[in-house]
Protein backbone atom coordinates (compact mmCIF):
# COMPACT_ATOMS: atom_id res chain seq x y z
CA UNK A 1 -55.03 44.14 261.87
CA UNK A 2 -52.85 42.20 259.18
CA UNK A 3 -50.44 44.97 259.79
CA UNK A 4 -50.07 44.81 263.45
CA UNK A 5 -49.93 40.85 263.25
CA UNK A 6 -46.79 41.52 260.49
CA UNK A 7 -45.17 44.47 262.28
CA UNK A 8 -45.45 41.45 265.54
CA UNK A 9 -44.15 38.48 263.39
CA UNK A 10 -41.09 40.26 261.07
CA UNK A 11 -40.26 43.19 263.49
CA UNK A 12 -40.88 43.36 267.21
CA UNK A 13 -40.76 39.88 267.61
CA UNK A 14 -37.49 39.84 266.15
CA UNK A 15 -36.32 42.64 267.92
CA UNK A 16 -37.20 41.96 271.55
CA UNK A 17 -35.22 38.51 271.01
CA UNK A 18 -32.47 39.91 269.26
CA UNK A 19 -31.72 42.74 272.13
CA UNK A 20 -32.79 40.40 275.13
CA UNK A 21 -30.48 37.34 274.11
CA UNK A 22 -27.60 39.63 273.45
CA UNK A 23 -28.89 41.80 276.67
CA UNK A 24 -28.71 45.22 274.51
CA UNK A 25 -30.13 47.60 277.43
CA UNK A 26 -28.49 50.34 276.04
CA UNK A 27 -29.84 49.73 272.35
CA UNK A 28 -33.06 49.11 273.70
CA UNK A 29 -33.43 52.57 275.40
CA UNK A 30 -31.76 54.15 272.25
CA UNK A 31 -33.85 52.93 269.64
CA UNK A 32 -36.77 53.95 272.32
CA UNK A 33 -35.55 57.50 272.26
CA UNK A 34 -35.25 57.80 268.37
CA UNK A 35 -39.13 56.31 268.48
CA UNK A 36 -39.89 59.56 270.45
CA UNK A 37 -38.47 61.54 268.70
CA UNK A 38 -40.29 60.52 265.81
CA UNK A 39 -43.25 60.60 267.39
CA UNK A 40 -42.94 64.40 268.00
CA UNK A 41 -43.64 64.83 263.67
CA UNK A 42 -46.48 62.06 264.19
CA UNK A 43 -49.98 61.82 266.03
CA UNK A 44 -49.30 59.84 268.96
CA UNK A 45 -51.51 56.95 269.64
CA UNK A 46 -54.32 56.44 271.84
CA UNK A 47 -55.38 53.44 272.94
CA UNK A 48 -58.29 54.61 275.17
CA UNK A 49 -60.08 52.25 277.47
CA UNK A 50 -57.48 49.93 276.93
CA UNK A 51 -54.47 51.61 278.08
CA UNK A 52 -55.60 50.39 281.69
CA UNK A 53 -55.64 46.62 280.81
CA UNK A 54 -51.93 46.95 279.18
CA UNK A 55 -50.93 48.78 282.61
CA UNK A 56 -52.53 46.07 284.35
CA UNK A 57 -50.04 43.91 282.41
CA UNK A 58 -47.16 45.62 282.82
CA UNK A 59 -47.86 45.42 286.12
CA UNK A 60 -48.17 41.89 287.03
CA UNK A 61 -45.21 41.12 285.32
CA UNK A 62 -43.14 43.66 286.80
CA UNK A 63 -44.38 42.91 290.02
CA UNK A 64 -43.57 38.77 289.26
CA UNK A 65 -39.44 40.33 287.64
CA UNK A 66 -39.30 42.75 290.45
CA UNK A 67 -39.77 40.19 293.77
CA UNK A 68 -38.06 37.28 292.19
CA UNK A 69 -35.33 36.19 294.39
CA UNK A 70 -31.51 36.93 293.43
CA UNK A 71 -29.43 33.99 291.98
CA UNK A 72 -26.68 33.83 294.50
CA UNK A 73 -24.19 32.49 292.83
CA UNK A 74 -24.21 35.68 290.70
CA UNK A 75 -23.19 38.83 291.60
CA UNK A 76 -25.91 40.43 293.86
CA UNK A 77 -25.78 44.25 293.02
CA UNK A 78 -26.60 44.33 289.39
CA UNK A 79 -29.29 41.95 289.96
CA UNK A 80 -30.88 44.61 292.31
CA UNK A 81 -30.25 47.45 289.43
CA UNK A 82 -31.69 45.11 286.88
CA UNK A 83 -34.64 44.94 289.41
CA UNK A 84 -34.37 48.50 289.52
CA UNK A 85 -34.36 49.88 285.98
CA UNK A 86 -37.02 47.08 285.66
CA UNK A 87 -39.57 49.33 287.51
CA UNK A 88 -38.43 52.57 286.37
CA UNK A 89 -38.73 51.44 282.73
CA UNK A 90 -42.79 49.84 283.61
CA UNK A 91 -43.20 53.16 284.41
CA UNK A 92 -41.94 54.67 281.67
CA UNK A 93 -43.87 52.18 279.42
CA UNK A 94 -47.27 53.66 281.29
CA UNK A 95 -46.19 57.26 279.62
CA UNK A 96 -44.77 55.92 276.56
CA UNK A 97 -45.29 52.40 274.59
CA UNK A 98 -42.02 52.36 273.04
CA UNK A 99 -40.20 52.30 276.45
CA UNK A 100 -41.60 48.28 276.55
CA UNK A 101 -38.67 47.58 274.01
CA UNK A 102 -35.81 48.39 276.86
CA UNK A 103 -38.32 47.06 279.67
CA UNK A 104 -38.78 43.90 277.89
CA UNK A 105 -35.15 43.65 277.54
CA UNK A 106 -34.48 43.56 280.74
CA UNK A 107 -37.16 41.49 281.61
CA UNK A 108 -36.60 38.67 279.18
CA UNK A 109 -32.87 39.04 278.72
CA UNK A 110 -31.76 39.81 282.59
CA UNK A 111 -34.28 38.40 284.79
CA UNK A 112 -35.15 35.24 282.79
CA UNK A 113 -38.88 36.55 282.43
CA UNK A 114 -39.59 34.59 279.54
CA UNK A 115 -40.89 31.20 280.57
CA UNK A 116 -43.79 29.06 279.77
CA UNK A 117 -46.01 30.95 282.08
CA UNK A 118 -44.99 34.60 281.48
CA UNK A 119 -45.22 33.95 277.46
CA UNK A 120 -48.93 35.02 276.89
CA UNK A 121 -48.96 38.02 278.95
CA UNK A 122 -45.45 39.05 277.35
CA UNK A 123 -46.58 38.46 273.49
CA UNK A 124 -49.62 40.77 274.23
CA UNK A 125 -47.24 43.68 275.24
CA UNK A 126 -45.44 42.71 272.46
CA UNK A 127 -48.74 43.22 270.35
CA UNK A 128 -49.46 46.49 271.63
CA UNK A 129 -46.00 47.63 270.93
CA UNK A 130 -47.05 46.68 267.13
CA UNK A 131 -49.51 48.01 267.40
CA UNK A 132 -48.47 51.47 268.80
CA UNK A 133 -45.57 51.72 265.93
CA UNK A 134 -48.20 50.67 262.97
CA UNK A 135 -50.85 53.22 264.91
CA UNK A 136 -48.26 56.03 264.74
CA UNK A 137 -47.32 55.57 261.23
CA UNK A 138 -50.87 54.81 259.68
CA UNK A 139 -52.78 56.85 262.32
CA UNK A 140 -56.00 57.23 259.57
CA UNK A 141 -56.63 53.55 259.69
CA UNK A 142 -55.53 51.85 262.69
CA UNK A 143 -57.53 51.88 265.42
CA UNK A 144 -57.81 50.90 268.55
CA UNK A 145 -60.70 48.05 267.30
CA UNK A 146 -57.64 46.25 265.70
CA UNK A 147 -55.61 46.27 268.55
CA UNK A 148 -58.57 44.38 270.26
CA UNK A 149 -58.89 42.25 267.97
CA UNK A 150 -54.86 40.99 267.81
CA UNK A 151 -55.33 40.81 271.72
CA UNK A 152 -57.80 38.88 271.76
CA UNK A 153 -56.52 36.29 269.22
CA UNK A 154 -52.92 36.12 270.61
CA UNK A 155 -54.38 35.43 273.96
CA UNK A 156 -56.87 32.74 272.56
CA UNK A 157 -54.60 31.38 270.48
CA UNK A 158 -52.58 29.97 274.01
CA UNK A 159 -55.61 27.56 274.10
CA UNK A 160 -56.58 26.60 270.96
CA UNK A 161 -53.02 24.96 269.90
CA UNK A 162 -53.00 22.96 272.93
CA UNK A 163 -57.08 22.07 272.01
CA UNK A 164 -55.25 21.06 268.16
CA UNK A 165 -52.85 19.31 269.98
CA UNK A 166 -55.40 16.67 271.86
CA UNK A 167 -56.86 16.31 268.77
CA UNK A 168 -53.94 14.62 267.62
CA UNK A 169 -53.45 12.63 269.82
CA UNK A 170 -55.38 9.55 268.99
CA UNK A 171 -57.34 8.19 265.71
CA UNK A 172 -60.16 10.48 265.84
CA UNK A 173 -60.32 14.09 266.87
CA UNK A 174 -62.14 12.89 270.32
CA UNK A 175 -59.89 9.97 271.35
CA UNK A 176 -58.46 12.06 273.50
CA UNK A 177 -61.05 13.25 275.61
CA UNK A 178 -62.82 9.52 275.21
CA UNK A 179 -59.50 7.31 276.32
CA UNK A 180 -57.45 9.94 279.02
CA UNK A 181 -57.98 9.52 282.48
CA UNK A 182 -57.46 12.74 283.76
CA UNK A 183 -57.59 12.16 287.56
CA UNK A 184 -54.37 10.37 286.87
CA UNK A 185 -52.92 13.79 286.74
CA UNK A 186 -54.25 14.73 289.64
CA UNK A 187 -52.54 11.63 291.62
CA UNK A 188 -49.44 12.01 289.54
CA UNK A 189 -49.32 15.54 291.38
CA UNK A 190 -49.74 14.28 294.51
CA UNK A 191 -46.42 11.98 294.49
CA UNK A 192 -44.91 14.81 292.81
CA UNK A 193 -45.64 17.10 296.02
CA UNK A 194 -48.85 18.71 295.48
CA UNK A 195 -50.84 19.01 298.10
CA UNK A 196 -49.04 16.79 300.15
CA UNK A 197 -50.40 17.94 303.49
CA UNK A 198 -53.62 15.87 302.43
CA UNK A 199 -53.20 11.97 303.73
CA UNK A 200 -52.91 9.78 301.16
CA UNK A 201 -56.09 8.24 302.30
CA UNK A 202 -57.99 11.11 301.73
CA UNK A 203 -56.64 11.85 298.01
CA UNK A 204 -57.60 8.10 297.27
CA UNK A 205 -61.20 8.85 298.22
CA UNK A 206 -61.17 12.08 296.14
CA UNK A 207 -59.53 10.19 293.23
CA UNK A 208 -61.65 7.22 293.41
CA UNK A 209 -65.04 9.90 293.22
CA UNK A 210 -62.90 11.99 290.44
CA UNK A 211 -62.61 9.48 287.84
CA UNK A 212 -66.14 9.04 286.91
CA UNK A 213 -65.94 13.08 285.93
CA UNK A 214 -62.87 12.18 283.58
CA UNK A 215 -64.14 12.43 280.18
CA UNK A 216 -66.87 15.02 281.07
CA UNK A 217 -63.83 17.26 282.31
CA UNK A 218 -62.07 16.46 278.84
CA UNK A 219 -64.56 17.35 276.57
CA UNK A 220 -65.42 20.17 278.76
CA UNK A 221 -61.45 21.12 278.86
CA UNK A 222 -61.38 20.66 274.76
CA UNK A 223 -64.66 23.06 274.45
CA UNK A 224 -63.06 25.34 276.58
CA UNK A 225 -59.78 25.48 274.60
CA UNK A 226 -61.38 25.36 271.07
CA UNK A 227 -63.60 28.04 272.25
CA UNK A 228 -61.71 31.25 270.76
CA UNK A 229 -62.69 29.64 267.11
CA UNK A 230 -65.84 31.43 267.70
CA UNK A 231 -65.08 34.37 270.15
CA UNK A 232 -65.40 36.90 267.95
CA UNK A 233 -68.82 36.43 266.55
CA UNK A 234 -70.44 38.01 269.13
CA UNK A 235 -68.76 40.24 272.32
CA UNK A 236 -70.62 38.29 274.98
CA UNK A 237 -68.95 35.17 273.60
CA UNK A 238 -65.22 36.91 273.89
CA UNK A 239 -66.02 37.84 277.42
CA UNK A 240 -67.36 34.05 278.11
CA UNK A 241 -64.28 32.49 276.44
CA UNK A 242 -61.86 35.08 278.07
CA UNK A 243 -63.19 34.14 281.92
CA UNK A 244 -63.46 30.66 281.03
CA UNK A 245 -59.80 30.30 280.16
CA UNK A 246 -59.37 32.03 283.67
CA UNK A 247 -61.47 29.68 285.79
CA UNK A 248 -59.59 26.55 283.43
CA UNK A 249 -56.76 27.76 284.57
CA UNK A 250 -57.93 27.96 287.94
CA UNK A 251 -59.03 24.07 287.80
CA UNK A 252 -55.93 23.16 286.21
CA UNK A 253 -54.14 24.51 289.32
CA UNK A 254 -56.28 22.67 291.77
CA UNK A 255 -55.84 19.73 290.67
CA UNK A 256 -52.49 19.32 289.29
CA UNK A 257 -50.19 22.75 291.13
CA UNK A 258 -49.38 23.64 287.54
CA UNK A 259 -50.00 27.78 288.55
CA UNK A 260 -50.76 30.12 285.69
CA UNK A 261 -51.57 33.30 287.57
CA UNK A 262 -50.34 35.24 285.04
CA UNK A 263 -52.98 34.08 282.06
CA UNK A 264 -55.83 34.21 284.72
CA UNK A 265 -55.19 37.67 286.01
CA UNK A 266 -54.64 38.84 282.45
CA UNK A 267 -57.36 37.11 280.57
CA UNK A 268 -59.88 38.56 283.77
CA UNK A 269 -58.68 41.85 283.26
CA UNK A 270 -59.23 41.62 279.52
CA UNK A 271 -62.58 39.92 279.66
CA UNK A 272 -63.50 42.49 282.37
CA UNK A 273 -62.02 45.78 279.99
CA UNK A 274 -63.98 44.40 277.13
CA UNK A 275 -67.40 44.77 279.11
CA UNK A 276 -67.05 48.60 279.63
CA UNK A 277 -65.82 49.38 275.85
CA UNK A 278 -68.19 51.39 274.22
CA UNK A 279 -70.66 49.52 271.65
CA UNK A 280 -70.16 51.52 268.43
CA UNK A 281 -66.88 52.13 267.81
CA UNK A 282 -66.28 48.38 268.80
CA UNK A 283 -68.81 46.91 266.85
CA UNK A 284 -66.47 45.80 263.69
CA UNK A 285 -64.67 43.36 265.76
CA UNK A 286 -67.35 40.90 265.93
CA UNK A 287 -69.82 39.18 263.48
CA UNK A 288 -68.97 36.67 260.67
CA UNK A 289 -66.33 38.89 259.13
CA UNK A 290 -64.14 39.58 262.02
CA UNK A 291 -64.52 35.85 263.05
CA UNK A 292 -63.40 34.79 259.76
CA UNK A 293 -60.23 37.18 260.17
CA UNK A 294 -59.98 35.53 263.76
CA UNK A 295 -60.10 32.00 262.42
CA UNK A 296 -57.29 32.67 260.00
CA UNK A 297 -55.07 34.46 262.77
CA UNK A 298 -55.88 31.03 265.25
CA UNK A 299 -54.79 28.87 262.74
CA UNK A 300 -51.89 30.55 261.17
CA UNK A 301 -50.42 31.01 265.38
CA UNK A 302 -51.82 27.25 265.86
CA UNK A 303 -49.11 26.23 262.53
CA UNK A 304 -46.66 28.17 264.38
CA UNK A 305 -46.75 31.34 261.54
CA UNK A 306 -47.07 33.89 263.78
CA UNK A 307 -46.45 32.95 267.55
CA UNK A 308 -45.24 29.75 268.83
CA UNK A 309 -47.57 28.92 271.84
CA UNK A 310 -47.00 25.62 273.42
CA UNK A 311 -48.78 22.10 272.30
CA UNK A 312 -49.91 21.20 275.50
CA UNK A 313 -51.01 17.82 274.10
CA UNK A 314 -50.33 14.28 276.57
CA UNK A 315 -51.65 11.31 278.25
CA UNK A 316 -51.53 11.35 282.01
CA UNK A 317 -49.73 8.17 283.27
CA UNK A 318 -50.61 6.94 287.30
CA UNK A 319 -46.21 6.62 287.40
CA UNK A 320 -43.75 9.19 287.94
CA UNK A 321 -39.79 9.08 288.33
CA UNK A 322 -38.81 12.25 289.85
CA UNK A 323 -34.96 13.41 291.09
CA UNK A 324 -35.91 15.31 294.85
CA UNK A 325 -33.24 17.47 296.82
CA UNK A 326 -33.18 17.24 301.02
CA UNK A 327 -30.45 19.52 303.28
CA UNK A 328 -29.09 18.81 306.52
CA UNK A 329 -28.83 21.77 308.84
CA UNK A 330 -25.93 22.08 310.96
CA UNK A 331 -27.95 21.01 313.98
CA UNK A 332 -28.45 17.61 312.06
CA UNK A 333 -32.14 17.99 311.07
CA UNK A 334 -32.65 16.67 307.76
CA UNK A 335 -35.31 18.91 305.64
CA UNK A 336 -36.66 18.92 301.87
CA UNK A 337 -35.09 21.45 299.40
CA UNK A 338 -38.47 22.41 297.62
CA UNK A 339 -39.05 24.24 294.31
CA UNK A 340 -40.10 27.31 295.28
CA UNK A 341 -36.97 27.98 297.80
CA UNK A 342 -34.61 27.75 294.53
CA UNK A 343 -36.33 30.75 293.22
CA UNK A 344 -35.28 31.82 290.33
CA UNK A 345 -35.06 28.60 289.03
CA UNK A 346 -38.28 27.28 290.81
CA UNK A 347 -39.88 26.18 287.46
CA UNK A 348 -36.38 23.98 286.45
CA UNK A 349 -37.03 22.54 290.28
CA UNK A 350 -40.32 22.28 289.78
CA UNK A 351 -40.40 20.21 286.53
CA UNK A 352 -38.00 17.36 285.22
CA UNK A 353 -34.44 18.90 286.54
CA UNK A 354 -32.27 16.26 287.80
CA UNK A 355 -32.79 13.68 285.27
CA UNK A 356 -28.44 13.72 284.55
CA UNK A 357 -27.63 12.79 287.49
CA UNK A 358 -29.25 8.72 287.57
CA UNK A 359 -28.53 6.26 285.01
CA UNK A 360 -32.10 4.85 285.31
CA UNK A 361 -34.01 5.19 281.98
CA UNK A 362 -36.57 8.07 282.21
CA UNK A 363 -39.62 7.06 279.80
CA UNK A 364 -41.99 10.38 280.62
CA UNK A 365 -42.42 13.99 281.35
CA UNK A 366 -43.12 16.19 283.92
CA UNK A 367 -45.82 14.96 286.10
CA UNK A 368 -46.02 11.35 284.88
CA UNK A 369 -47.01 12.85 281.19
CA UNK A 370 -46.31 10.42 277.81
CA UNK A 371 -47.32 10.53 274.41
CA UNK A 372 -48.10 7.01 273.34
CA UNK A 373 -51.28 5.43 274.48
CA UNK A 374 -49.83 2.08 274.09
CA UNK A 375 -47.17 3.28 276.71
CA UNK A 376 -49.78 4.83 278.91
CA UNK A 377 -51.89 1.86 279.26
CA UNK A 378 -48.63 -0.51 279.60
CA UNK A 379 -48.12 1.56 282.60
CA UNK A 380 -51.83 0.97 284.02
CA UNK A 381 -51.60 -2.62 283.60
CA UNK A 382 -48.16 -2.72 285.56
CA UNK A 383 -49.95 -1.33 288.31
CA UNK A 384 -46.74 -0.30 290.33
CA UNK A 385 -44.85 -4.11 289.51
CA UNK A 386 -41.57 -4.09 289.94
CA UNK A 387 -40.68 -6.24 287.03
CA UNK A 388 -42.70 -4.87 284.55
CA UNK A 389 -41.79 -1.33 285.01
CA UNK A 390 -38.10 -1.90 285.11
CA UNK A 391 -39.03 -3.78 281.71
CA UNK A 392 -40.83 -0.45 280.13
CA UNK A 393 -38.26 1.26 281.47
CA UNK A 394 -35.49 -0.87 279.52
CA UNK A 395 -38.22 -0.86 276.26
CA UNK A 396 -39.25 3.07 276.01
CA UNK A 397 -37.34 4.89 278.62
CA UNK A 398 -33.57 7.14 277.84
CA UNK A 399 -31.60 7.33 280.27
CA UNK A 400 -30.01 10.81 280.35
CA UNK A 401 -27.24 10.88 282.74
CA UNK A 402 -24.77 13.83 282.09
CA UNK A 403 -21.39 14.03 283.55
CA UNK A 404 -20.48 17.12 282.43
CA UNK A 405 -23.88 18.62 283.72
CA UNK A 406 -23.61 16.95 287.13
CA UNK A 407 -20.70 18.31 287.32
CA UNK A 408 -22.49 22.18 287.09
CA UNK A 409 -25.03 21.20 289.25
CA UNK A 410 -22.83 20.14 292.06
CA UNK A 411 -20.96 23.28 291.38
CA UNK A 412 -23.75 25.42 291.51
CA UNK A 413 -25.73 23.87 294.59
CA UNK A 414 -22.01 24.04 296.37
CA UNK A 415 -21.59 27.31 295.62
CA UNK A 416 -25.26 28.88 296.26
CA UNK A 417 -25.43 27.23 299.48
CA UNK A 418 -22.18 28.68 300.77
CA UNK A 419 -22.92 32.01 300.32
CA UNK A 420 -26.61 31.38 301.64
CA UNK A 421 -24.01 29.92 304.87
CA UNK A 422 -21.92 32.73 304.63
CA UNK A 423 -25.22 35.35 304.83
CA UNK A 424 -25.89 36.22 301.32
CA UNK A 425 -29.44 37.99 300.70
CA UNK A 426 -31.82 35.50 298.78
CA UNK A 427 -34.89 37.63 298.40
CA UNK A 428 -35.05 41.87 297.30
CA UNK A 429 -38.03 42.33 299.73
CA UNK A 430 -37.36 43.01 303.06
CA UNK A 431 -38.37 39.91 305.38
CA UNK A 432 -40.91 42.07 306.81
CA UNK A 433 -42.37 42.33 303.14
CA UNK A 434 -41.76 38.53 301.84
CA UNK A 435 -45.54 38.16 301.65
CA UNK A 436 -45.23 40.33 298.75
CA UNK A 437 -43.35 38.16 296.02
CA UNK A 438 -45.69 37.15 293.36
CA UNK A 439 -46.46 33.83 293.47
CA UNK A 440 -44.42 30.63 291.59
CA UNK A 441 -46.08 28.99 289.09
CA UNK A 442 -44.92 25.21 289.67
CA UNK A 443 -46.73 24.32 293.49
CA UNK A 444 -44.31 21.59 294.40
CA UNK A 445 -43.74 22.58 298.06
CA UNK A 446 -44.30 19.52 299.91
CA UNK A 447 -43.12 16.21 300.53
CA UNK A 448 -42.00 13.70 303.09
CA UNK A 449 -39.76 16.21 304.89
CA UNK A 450 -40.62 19.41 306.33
CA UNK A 451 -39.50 22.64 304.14
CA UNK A 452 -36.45 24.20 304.71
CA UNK A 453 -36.56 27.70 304.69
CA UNK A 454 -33.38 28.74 305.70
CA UNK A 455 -33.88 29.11 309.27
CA UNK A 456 -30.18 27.88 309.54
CA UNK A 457 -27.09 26.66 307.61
CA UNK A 458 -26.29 24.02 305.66
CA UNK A 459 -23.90 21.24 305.93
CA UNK A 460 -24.86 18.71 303.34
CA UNK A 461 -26.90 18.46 300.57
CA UNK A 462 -28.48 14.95 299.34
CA UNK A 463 -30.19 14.23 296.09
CA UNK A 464 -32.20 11.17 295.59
CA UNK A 465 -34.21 9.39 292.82
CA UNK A 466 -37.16 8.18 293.54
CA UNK A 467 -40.20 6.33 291.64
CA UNK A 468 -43.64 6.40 293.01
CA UNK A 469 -46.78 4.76 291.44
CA UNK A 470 -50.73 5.64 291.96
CA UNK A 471 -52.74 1.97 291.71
CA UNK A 472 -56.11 2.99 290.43
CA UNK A 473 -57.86 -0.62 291.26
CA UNK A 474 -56.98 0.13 295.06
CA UNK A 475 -56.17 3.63 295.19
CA UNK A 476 -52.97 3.42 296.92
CA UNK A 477 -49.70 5.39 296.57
CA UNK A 478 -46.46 3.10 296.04
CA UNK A 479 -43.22 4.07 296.64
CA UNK A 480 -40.99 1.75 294.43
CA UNK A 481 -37.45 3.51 294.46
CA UNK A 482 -35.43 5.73 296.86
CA UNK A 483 -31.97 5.99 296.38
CA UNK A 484 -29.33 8.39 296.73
CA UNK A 485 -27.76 9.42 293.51
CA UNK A 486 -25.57 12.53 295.26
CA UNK A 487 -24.13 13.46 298.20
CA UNK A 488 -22.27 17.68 298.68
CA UNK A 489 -20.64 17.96 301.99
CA UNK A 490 -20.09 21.22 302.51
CA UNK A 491 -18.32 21.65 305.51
CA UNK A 492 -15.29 19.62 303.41
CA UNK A 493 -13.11 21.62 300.83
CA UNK A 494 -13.78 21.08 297.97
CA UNK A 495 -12.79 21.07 294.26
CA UNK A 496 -13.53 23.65 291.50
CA UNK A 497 -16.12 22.10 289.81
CA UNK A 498 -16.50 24.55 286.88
CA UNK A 499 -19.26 26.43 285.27
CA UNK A 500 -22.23 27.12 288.12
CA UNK A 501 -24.91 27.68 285.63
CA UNK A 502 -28.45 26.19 286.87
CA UNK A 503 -29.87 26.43 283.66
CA UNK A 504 -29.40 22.85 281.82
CA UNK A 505 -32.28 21.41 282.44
CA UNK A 506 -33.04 17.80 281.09
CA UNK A 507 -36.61 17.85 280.04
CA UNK A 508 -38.07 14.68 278.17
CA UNK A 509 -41.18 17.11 277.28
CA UNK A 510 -41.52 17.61 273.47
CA UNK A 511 -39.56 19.92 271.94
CA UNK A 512 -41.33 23.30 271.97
CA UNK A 513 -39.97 27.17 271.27
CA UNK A 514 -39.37 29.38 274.04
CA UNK A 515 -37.76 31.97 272.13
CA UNK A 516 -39.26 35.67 272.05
């Protein structure tokens, strides 16, 4: 096991983000080939029962690469080949492990695969491709009980950091789950468009009956997360630990439209491969020694050693300030631009993207989220005041306006719309087939306008800021601010306005890795 976990940290790791930043395809396939070749002087590997929950990986996340929808400000046709050698490689990793190196390439580097929702599944492929090269050179003594084991911690691990992180948060390890008010997420959704084919009414009522669960749902969340500490002392416990991740995950999406299909599909299938291993040849990855081992791989991840899952660690405010994009169709109706229509990007839409463009100070995260009690309970007692929240803002907030990256962003909207206008393809599938496209994993899809959905073209684009405000003494939804920070007509000429990259996002979330 401690040589899987070092072949992961000092040579796979490093690999896969080597060859997908530089987009090394080639290199990839090569050094994939020379691995097969070796492999014919060398016992090859077998993984048994749970070569079927690695397929089931591969996949998902093929499937998710595969039916994202083209950037269209890029060139269309090696998109599709990337798309392309993306399945023919996931099928090629079913035959042979080492093929992952060149599919992951392609996956992380070309298709932008590795994001915040993708990372869990992704590092576990990267496991078993550590595993598979330590297997192949020390055949005698690693077996297929260590690869378990790494699986299991790497996916654990994804929820015990963020369970370290809470922790943290206040004076004592339970002030978080004592002071949060979690069903301020939940309304903090709503404004952010979640859900927003409920009446406002009606989320009130569920709020106002919510908030007496709030710090039964926080130490249950905590449990939940802290849980893998003692997965491994017994199989059932794994199994629990594994499906209750899944059904958190679940709950998390209910309530907030935060979507992490991948980590509940995967931890199901694991939980569900780990019920019909065989006892015996198992049996060393449980009991007190294996769940010492376990500890020491949790904590060494949760210090960032080995893996770099995310913190996951805030206090849910009832106020958010969010940047929202609308279109007007050429037969004047006037529709919202919604996350999951600017596929690829649809997480950078979904989150905090936008920020650049106001000059208003911006004092929390996605979905209302700060770090400071003090600041979160300064924003209760303003309950949705004018005055006093322009004075937070003015005492906490940044204000992150970016002329340079306006400047992309106007370029890039300008230029993706007018060759949606002109008849560009947006999605792979066939329209027939659209059903198909795995799903998004930030649910912001609703709002005060209708979606558009490209039933027509466009002739102007408008971006506004606005600030909305849950008041938890009355239970009703403000809305304190809507102005227009941006105007693109695009029926007018206009001028080059540089670089159309979509990727500068301005994120007030805490610094966290996203590298491979």
């Amino acid at each position: 096991m401690a040589a899987v976990v070092a072949c992961y940290r000092f040579a796979v790791s490093p690999a896969v983000r080597a060859l997908a930043r530089r987009r090394r395809v080639l290199l990839a396939v090569v050094i994939a080939l020379a691995l097969a070749v070796l492999a014919t002087f060398r016992p090859s590997p077998e993984p048994g029962p749970l070569r079927w929950f690695v397929i089931t990986v591969i996949v998902l996340l093929t499937w998710q690469g595969a039916t994202s929808d083209y950037d269209v400000t890029e060139p269309i046709a090696p998109q599709r080949l990337d798309k392309q050698l993306l399945l023919l490689l996931a099928a090629a990793s079913c035959l042979w492990p080492a093929a992952l190196l060149p599919w992951m390439t392609v996956y992380c580097g070309k298709l932008r695969g590795w994001k915040h929702h993708a990372m869990m599944p992704t590092r576990l492929l990267k496991a078993y491709l550590a595993w598979f090269f330590v297997a192949m050179l020390f055949s005698a003594v690693c077996s297929t009980a260590a690869l378990l084991s790494v699986l299991g911690c790497l996916s654990l691990s994804h929820y015990v950091k963020p369970a370290w992180s809470k922790a943290r948060l206040g004076h004592y390890p339970w002030s978080w789950a004592w002071h949060n008010r979690i069903h301020y997420l939940m309304a903090s959704a709503y404004c952010w468009g979640w859900a927003r084919f409920l009446r406002a009414e009606t989320v009130s009522r569920v709020l106002r009956r919510a908030r007496v669960l709030d710090r039964p749902v926080n130490f249950l969340a905590m449990a939940v997360e802290a849980a893998g500490l003692i997965a491994f002392l017994d199989r059932r416990l794994l199994i629990a630990a594994l499906l209750a991740t899944a059904l958190f995950n679940a709950v998390v999406a209910l309530a907030s439209g935060i979507l992490f299909w991948e980590n509940i599909v995967t931890n199901t299938a694991l939980a569900i491969t780990i019920t019909l291993l065989p006892g015996a040849e198992y049996d060393a990855v449980f009991g007190w020694p294996a769940a010492l081992i376990a500890l020491a791989v949790l904590l060494l991840s949760t210090a960032d050693l080995l893996w770099q899952p995310w913190h996951l660690g805030w206090w849910d405010s009832p106020f958010t300030a969010r940047v929202h994009w609308q279109v007007e169709t050429v037969s004047g109706v006037t529709l919202g631009l919604y996350n999951d229509f600017m596929c690829p990007h649809e997480r950078e839409y979904g989150r905090v993207l936008g920020y650049f463009l106001t000059d208003e100070p911006v004092l929390h995260g996605h979905l209302g989220i700060v770090w400071d009690r003090q600041l979160r309970d300064l924003l209760v007692q303003a309950d949705g005041d004018r005055n006093q929240l322009r004075a937070l803002k003015q005492t906490y907030g940044h204000v992150q306006a970016d002329e340079q990256q306006a400047r992309e962003h106007i370029a890039f909207l300008t230029r993706m719309f007018t060759q949606l206008n002109a008849g560009a393809r947006k999605s792979p599938l066939p329209r027939s087939l659209r059903r198909l496209k795995a799903p998004g994993g930030q649910l912001y899809r609703w709002g005060d306008l209708p979606p558009y959905r490209g039933e027509e073209p466009v002739r102007r684009i408008t971006i506004r800021y606005e600030e909305r405000c849950y008041r938890p003494a009355t239970g009703d939804f403000l809305l304190l601010i809507n102005r227009t920070v941006q105007e693109i007509d695009l029926l007018s000429p206009s001028a080059n306005h540089g670089s159309t990259s979509c990727v500068k996002s301005s994120s007030t979330a805490a610094r966290t890795s996203e590298s491979c």
